[in-house]
N, C-alpha and C. Protein backbone atom coordinates (compact mmCIF):
# COMPACT_ATOMS: atom_id res chain seq x y z
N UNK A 1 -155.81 26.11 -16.67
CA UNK A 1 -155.14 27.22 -16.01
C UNK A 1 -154.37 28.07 -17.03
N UNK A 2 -154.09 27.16 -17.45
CA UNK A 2 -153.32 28.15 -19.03
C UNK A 2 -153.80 29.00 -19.80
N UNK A 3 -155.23 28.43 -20.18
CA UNK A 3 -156.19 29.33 -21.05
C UNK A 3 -156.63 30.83 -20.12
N UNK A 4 -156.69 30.48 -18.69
CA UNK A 4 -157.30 31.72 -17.73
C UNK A 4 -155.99 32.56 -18.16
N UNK A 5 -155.17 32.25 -18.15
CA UNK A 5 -153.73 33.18 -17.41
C UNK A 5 -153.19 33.50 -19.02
N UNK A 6 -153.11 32.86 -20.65
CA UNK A 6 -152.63 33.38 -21.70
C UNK A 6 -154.05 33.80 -22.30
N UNK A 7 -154.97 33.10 -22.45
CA UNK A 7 -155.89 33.39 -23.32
C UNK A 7 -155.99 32.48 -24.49
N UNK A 8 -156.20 33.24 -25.38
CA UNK A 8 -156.60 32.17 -26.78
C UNK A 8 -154.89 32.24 -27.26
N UNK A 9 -153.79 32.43 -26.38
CA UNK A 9 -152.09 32.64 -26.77
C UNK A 9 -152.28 30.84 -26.68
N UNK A 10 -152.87 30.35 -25.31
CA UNK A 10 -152.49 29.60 -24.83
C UNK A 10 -152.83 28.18 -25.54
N UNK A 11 -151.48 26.96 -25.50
CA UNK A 11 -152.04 25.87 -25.92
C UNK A 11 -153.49 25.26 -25.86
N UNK A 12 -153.95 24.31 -26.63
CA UNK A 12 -154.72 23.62 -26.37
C UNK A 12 -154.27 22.34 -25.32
N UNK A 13 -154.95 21.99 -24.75
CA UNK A 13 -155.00 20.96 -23.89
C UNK A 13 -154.16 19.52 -24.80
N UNK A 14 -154.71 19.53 -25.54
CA UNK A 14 -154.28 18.11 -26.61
C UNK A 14 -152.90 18.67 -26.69
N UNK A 15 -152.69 19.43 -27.31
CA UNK A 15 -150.87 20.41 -28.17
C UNK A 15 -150.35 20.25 -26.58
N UNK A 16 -150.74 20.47 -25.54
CA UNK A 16 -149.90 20.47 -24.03
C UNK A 16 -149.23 18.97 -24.19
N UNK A 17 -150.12 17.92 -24.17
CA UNK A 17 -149.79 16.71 -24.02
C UNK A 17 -148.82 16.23 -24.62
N UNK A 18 -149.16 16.70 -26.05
CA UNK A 18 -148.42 16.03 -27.35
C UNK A 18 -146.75 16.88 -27.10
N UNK A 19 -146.68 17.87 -26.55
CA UNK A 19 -145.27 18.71 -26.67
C UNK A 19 -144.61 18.28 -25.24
N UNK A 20 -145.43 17.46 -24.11
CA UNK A 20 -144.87 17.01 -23.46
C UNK A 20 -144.58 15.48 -23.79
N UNK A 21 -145.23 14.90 -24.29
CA UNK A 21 -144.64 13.43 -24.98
C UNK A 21 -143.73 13.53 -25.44
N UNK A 22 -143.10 14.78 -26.52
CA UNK A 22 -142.19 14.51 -27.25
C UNK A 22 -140.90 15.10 -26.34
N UNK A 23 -141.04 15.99 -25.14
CA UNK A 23 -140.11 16.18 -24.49
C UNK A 23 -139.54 14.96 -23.67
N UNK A 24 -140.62 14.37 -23.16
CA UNK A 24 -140.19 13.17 -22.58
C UNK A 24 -139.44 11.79 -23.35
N UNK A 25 -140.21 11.78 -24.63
CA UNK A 25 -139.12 11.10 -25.49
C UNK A 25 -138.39 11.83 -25.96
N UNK A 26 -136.97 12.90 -25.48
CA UNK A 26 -135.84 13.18 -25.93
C UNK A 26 -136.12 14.08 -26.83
N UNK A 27 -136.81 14.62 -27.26
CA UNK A 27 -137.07 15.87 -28.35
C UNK A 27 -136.44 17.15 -27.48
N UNK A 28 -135.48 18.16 -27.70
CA UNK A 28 -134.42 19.03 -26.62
C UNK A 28 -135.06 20.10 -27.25
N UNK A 29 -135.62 20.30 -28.61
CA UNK A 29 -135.71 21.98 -29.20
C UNK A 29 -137.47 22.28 -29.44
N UNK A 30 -137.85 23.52 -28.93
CA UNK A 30 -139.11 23.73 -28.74
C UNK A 30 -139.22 24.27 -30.09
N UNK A 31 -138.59 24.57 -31.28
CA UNK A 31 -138.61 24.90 -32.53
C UNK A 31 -139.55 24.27 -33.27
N UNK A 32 -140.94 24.63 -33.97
CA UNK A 32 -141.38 23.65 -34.58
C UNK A 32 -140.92 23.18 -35.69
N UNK A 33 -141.57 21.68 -36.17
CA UNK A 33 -141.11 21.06 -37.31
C UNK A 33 -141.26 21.57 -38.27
N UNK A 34 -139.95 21.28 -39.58
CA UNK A 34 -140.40 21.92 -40.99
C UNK A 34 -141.61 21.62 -41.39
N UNK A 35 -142.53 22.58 -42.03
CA UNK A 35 -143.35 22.08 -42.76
C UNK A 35 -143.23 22.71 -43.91
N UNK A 36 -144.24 22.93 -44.87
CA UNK A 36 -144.49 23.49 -46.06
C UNK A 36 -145.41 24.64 -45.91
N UNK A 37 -145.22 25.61 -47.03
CA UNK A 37 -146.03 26.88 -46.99
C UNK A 37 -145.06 27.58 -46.84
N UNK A 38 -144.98 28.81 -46.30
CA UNK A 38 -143.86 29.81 -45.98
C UNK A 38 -142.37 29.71 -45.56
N UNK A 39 -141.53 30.04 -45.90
CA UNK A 39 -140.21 29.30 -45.86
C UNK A 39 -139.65 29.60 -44.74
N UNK A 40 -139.06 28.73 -43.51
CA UNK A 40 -139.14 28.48 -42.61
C UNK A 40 -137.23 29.89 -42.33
N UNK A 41 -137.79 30.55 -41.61
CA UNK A 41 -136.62 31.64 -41.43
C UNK A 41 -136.05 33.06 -42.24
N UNK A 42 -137.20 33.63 -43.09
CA UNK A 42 -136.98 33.56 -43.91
C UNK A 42 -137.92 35.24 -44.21
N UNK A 43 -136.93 36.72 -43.95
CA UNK A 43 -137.56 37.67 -43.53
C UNK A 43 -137.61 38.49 -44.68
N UNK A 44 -138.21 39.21 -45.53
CA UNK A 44 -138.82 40.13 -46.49
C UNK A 44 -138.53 41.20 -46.34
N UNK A 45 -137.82 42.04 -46.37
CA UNK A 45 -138.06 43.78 -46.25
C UNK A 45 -138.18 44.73 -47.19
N UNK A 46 -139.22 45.94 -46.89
CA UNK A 46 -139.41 46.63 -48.10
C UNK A 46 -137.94 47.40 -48.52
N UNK A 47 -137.05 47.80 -47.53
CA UNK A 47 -135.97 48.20 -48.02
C UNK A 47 -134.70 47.07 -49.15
N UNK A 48 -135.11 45.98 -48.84
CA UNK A 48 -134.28 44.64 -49.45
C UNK A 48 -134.62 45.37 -51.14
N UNK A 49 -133.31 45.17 -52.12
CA UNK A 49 -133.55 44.34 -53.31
C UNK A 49 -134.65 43.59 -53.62
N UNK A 50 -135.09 43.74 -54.70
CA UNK A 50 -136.61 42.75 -55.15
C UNK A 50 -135.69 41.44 -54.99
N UNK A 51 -136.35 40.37 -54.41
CA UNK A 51 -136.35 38.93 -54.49
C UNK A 51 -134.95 38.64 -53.30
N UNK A 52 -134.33 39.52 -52.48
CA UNK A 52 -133.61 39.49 -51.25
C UNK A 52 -134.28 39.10 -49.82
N UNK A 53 -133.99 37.74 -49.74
CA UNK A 53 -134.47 37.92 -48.14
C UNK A 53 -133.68 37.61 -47.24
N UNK A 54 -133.94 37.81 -45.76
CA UNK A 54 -132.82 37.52 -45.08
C UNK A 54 -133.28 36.72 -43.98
N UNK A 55 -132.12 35.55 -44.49
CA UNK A 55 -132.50 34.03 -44.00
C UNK A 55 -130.63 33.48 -43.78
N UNK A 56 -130.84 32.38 -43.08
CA UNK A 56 -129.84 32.26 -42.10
C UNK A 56 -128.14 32.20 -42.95
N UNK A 57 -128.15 32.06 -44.28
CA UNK A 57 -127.14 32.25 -45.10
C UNK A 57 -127.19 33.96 -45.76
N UNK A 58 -128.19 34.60 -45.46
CA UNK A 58 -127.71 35.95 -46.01
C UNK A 58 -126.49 36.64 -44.31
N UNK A 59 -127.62 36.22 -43.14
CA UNK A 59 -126.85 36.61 -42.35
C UNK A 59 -125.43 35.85 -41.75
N UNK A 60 -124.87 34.62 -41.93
CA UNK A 60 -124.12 34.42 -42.08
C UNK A 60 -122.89 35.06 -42.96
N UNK A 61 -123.29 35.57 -44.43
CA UNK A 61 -122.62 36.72 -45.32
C UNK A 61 -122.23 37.56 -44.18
N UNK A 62 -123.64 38.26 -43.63
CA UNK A 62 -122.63 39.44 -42.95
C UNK A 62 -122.14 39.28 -41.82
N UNK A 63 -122.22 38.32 -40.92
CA UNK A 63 -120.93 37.63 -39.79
C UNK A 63 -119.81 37.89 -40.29
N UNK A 64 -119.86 37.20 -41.45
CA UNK A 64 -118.78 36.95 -42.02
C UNK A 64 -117.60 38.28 -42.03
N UNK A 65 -118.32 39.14 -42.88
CA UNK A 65 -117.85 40.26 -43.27
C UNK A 65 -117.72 41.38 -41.94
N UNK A 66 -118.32 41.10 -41.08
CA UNK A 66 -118.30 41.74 -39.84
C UNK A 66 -117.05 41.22 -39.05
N UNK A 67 -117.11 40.11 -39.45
CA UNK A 67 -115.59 39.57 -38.56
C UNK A 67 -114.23 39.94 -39.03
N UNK A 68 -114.37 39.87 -40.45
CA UNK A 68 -112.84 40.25 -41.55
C UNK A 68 -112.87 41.34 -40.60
N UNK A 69 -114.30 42.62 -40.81
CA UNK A 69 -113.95 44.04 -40.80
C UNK A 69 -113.00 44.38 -39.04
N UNK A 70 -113.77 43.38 -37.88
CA UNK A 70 -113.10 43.34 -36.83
C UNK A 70 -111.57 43.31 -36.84
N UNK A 71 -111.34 42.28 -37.77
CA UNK A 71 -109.95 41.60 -37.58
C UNK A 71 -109.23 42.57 -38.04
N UNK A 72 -109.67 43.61 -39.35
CA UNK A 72 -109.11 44.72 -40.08
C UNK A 72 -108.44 45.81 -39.36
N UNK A 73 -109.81 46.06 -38.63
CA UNK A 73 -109.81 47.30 -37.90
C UNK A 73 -109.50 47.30 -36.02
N UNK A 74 -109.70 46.03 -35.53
CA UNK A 74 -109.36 46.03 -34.29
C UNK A 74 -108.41 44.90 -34.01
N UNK A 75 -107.05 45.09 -34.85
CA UNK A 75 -106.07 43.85 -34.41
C UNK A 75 -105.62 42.97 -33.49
N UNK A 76 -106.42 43.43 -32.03
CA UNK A 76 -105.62 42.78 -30.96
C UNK A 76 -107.69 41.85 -31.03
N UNK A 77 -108.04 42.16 -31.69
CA UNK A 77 -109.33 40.63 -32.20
C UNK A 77 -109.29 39.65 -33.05
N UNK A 78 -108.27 39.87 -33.61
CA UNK A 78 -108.11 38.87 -34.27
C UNK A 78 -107.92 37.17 -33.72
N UNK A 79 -107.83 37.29 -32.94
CA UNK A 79 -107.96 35.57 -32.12
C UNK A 79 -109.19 35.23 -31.99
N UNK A 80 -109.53 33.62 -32.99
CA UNK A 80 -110.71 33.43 -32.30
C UNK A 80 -111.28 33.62 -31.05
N UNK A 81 -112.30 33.77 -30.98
CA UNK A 81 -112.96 33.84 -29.41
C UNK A 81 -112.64 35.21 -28.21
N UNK A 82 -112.35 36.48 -29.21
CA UNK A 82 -111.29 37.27 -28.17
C UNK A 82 -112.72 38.54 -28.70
N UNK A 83 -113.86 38.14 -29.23
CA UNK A 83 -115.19 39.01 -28.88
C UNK A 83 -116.05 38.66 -29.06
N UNK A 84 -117.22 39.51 -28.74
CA UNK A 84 -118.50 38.80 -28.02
C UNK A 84 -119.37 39.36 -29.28
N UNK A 85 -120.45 38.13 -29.28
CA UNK A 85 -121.73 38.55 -30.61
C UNK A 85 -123.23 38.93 -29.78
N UNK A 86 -123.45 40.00 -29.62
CA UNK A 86 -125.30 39.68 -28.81
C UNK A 86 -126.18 39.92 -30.06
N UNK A 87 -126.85 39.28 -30.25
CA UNK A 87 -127.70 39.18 -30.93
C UNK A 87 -129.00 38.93 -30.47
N UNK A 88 -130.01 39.15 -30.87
CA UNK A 88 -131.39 38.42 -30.11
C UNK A 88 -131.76 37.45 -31.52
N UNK A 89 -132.96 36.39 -31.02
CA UNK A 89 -133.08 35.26 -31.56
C UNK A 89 -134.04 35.08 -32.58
N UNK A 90 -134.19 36.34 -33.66
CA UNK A 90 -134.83 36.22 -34.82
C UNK A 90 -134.62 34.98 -35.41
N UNK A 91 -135.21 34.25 -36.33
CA UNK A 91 -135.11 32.98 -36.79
C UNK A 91 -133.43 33.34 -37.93
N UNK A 92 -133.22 34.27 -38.12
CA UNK A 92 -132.11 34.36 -39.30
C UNK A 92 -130.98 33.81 -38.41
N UNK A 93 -130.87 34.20 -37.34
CA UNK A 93 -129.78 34.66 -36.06
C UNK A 93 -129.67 33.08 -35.03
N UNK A 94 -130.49 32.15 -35.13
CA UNK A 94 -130.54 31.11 -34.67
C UNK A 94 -130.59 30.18 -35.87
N UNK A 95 -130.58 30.03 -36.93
CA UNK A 95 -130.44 28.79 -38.24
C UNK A 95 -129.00 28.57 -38.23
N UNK A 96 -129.33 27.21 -38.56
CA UNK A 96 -127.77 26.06 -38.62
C UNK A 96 -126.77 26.64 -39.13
N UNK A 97 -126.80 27.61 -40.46
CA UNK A 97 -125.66 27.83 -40.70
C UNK A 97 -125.28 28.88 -40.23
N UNK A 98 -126.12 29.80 -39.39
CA UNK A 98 -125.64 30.60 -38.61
C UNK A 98 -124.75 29.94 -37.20
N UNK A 99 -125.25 29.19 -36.80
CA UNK A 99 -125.02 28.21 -35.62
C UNK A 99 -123.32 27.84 -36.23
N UNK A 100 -123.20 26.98 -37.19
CA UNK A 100 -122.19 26.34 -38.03
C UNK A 100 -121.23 27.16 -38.03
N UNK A 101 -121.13 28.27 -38.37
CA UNK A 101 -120.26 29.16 -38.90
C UNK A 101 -119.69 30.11 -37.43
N UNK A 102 -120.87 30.62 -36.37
CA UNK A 102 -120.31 30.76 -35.09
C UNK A 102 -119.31 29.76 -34.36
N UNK A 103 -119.89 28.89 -34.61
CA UNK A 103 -118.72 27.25 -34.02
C UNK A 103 -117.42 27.70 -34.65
N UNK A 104 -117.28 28.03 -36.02
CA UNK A 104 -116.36 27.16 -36.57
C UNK A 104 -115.22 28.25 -36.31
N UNK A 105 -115.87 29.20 -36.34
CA UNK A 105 -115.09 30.56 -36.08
C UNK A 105 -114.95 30.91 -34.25
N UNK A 106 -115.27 30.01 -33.80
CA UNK A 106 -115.32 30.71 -32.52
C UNK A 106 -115.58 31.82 -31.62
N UNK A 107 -117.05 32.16 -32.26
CA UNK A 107 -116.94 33.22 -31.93
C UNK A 107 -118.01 33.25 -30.90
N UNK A 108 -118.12 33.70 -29.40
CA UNK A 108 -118.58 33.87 -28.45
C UNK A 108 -119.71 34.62 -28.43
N UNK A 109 -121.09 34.02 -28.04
CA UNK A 109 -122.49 34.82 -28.25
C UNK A 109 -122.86 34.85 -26.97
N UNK A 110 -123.23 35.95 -26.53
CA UNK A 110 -123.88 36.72 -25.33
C UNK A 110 -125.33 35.72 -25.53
N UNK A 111 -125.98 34.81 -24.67
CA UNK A 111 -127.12 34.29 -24.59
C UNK A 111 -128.43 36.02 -24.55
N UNK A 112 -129.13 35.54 -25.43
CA UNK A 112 -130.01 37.11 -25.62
C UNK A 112 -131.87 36.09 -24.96
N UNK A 113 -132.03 36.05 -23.84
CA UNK A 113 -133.86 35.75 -24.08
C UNK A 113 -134.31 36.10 -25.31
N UNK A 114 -135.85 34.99 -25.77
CA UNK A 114 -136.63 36.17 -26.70
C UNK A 114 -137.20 36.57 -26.02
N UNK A 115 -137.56 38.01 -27.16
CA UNK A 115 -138.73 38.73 -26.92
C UNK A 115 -138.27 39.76 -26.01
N UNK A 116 -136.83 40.36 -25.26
CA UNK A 116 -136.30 41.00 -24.84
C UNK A 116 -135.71 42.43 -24.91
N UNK A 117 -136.39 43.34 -25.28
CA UNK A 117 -135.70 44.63 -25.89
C UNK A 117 -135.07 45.57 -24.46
N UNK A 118 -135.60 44.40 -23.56
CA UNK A 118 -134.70 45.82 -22.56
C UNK A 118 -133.42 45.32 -22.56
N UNK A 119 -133.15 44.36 -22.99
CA UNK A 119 -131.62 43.54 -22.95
C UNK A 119 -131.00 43.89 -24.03
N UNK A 120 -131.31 44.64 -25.22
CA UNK A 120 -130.89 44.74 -26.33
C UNK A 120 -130.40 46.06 -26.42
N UNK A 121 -128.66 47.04 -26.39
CA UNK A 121 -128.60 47.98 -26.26
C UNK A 121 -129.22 49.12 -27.52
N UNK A 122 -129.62 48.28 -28.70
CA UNK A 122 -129.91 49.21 -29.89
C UNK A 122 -131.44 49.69 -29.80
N UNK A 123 -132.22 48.94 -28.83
CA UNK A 123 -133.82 49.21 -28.00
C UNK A 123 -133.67 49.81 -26.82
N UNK A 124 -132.90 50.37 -26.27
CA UNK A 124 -133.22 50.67 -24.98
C UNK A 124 -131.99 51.52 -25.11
N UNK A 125 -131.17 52.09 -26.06
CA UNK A 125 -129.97 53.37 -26.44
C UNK A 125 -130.54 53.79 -27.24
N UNK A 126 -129.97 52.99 -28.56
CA UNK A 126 -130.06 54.02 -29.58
C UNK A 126 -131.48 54.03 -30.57
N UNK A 127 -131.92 53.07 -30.06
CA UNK A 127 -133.36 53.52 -30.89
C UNK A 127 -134.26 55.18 -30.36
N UNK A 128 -134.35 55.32 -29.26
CA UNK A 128 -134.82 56.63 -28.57
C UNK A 128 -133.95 57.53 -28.73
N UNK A 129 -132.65 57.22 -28.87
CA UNK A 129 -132.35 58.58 -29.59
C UNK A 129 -132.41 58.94 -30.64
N UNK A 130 -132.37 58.22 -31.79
CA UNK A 130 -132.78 58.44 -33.34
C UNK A 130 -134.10 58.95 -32.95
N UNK A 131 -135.04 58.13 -32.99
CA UNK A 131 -136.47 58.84 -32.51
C UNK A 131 -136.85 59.73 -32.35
N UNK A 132 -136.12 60.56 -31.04
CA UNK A 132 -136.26 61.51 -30.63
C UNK A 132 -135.77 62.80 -31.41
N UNK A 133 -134.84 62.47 -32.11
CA UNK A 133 -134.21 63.55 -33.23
C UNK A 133 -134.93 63.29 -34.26
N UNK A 134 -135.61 62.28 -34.53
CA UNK A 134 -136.09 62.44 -36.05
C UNK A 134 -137.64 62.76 -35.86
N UNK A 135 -138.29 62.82 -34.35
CA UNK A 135 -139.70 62.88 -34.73
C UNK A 135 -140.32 64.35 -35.09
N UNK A 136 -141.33 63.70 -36.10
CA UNK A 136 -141.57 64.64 -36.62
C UNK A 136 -141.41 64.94 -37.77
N UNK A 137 -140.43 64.10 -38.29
CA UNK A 137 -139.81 64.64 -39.32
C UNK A 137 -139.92 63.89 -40.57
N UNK A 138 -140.72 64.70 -41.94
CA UNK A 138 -141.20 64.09 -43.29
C UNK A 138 -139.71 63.83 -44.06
N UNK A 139 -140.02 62.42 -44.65
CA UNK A 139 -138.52 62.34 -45.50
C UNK A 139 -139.25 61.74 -46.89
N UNK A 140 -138.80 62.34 -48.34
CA UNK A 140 -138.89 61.95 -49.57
C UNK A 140 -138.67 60.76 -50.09
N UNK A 141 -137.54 60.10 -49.57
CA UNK A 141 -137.20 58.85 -49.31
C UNK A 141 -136.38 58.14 -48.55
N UNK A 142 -135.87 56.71 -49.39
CA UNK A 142 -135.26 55.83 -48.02
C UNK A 142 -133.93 56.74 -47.97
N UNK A 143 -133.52 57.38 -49.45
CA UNK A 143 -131.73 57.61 -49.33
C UNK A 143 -132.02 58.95 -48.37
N UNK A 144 -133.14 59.66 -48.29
CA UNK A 144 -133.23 60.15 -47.34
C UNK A 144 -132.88 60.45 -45.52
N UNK A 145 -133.54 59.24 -45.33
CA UNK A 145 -133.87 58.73 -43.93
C UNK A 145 -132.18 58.10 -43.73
N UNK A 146 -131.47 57.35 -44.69
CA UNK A 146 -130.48 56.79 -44.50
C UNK A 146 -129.31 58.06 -44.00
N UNK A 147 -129.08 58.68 -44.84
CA UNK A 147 -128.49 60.25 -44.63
C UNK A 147 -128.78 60.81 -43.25
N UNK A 148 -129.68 61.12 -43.07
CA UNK A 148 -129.91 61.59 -41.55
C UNK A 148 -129.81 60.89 -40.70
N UNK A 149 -129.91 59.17 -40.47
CA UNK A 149 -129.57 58.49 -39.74
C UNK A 149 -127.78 57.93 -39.23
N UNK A 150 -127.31 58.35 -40.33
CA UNK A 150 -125.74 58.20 -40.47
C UNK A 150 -125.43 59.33 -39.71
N UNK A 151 -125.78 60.54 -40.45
CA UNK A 151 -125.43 61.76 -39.74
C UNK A 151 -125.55 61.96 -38.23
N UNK A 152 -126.80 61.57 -37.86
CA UNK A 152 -127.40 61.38 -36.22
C UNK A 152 -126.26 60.51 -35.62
N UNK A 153 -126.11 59.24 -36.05
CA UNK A 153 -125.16 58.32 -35.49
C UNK A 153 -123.69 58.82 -35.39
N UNK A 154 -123.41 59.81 -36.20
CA UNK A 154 -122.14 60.19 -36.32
C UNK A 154 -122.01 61.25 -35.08
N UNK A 155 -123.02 61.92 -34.26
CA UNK A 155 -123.24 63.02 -33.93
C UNK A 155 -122.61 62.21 -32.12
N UNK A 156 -123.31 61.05 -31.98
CA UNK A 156 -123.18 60.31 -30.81
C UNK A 156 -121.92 59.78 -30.29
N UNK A 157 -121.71 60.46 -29.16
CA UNK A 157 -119.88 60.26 -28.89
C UNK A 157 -119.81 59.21 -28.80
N UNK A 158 -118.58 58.36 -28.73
CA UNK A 158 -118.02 56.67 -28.86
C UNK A 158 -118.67 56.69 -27.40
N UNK A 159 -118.43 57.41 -25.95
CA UNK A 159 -118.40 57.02 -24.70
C UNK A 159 -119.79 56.74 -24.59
N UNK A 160 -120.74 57.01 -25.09
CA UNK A 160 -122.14 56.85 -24.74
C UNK A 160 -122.56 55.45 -25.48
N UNK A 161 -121.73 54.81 -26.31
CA UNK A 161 -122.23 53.71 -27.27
C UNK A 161 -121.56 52.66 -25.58
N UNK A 162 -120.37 53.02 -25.40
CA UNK A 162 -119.43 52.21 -24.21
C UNK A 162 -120.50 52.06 -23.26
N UNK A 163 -120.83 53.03 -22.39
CA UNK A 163 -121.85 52.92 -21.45
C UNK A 163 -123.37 52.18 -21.79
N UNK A 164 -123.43 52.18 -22.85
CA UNK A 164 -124.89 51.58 -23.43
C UNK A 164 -124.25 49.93 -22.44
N UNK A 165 -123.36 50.16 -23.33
CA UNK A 165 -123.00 47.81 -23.17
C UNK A 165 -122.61 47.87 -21.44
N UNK A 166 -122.22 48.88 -20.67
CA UNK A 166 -121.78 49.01 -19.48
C UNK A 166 -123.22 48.61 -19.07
N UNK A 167 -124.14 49.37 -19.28
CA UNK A 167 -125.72 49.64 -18.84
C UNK A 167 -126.19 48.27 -19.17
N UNK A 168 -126.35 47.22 -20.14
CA UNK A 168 -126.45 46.28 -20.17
C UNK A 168 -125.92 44.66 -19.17
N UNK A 169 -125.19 45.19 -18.58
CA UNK A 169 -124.73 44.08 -17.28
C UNK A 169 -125.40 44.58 -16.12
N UNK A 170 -126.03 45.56 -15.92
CA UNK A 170 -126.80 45.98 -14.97
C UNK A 170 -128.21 45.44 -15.07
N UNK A 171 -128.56 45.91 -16.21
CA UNK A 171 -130.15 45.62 -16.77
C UNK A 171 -129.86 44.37 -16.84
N UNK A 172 -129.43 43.16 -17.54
CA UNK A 172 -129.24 41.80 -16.73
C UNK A 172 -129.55 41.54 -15.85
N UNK A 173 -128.71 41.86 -14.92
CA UNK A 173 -128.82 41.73 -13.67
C UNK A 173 -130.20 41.69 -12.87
N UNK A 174 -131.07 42.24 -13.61
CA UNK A 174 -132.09 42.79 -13.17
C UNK A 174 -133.13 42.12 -14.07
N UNK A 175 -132.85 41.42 -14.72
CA UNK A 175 -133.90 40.78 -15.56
C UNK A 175 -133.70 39.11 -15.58
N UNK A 176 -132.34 38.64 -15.35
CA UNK A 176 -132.34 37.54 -15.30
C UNK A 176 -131.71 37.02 -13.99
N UNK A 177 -133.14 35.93 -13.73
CA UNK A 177 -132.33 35.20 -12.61
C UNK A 177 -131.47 34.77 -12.42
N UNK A 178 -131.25 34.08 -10.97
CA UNK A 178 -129.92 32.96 -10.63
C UNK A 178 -129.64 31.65 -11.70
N UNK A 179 -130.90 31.15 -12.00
CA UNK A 179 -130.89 29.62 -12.58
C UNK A 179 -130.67 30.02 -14.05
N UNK A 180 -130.64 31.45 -14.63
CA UNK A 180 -130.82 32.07 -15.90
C UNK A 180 -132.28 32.27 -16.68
N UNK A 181 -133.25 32.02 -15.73
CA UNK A 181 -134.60 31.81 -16.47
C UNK A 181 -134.71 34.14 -16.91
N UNK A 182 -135.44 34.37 -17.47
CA UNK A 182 -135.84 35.80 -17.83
C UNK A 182 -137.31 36.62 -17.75
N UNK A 183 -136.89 37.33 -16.48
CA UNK A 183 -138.26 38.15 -16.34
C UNK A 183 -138.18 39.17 -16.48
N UNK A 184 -139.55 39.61 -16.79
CA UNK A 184 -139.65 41.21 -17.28
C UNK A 184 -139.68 42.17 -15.61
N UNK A 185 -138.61 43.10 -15.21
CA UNK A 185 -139.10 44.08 -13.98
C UNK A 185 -139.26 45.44 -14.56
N UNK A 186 -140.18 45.46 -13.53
CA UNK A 186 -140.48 47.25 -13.72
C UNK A 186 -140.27 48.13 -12.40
């Protein structure tokens, strides 16, 4: 039934069995096991520094530095646990020492489904509006594209970033059930 309804997405019959054995003996995380070959979390970008990748201690760095800048700039945050992190569940954004360092700091994460962009206000705000202002449009390079994207962002009143996260407890609402499971509506 699996193969009719995913396709060639879908387990094999044997991999069904074997991932239910190990649930039944106490195995809690559907994460697969380390293996070897490609380094497990571990993302490449052409904009990165040669030999920069971003894996669960680069993004921990910028938690980090995201939290000082909170505490800097919005003083009545400074108490652990007094704001919220949404993130969705790229492998950088779910590794231990990302995990470790949320604990230790207390800092409160909005549960994100994968694979979710209508839940994500930077997919369903502000990506279509950059878009929409930039299409079309040839750029020389990245310091290019960076420039006009600052500028664009600068252009966008604070109240419309507010309503994005307002708009997000709605769209919830509407995507995730009672028990918390996550469906896609249209």
């Amino acid at each position: 039934m699996l193969k009719q309804v995913y396709g060639e997405e879908a387990l094999s019959r044997s991999r069904t069995f074997e991932w239910f054995k190990r649930f039944r003996d106490g195995r809690e995380s559907v994460e697969d096991d380390p293996h070897t070959g490609r380094q497990d979390g571990v993302i490449h970008h052409e904009f990165l520094p040669p030999n920069m990748t971003i894996n669960g201690q680069f993004y921990t760095e910028v938690l980090d530095r995201l939290r000082k800048r909170i505490r800097r700039v919005r003083p009545h945050f400074r108490q652990n646990g007094s704001w919220l992190l949404l993130h969705d569940n790229a492998r950088p954004h779910i590794a231990l020492p990302v995990r470790l360092f949320l604990a230790q700091h207390c800092v409160v994460e909005l549960q994100h489904p994968p694979y979710s962009p209508d839940l994500a206000p930077a997919d369903f705000f502000l990506f279509p509006k950059l878009k929409h202002s930039m299409k079309g449009t040839m750029f020389q390079d990245v310091e290019a594209i960076k420039k006009t994207v600052t500028s664009l962002l600068k252009t966008i009143p604070k109240e419309d970033f507010k309503t994005s996260f307002r708009n997000l407890h709605s769209r919830a609402q509407t995507c995730i059930t009672a028990d918390g499971d996550y469906f896609e509506s249209y």
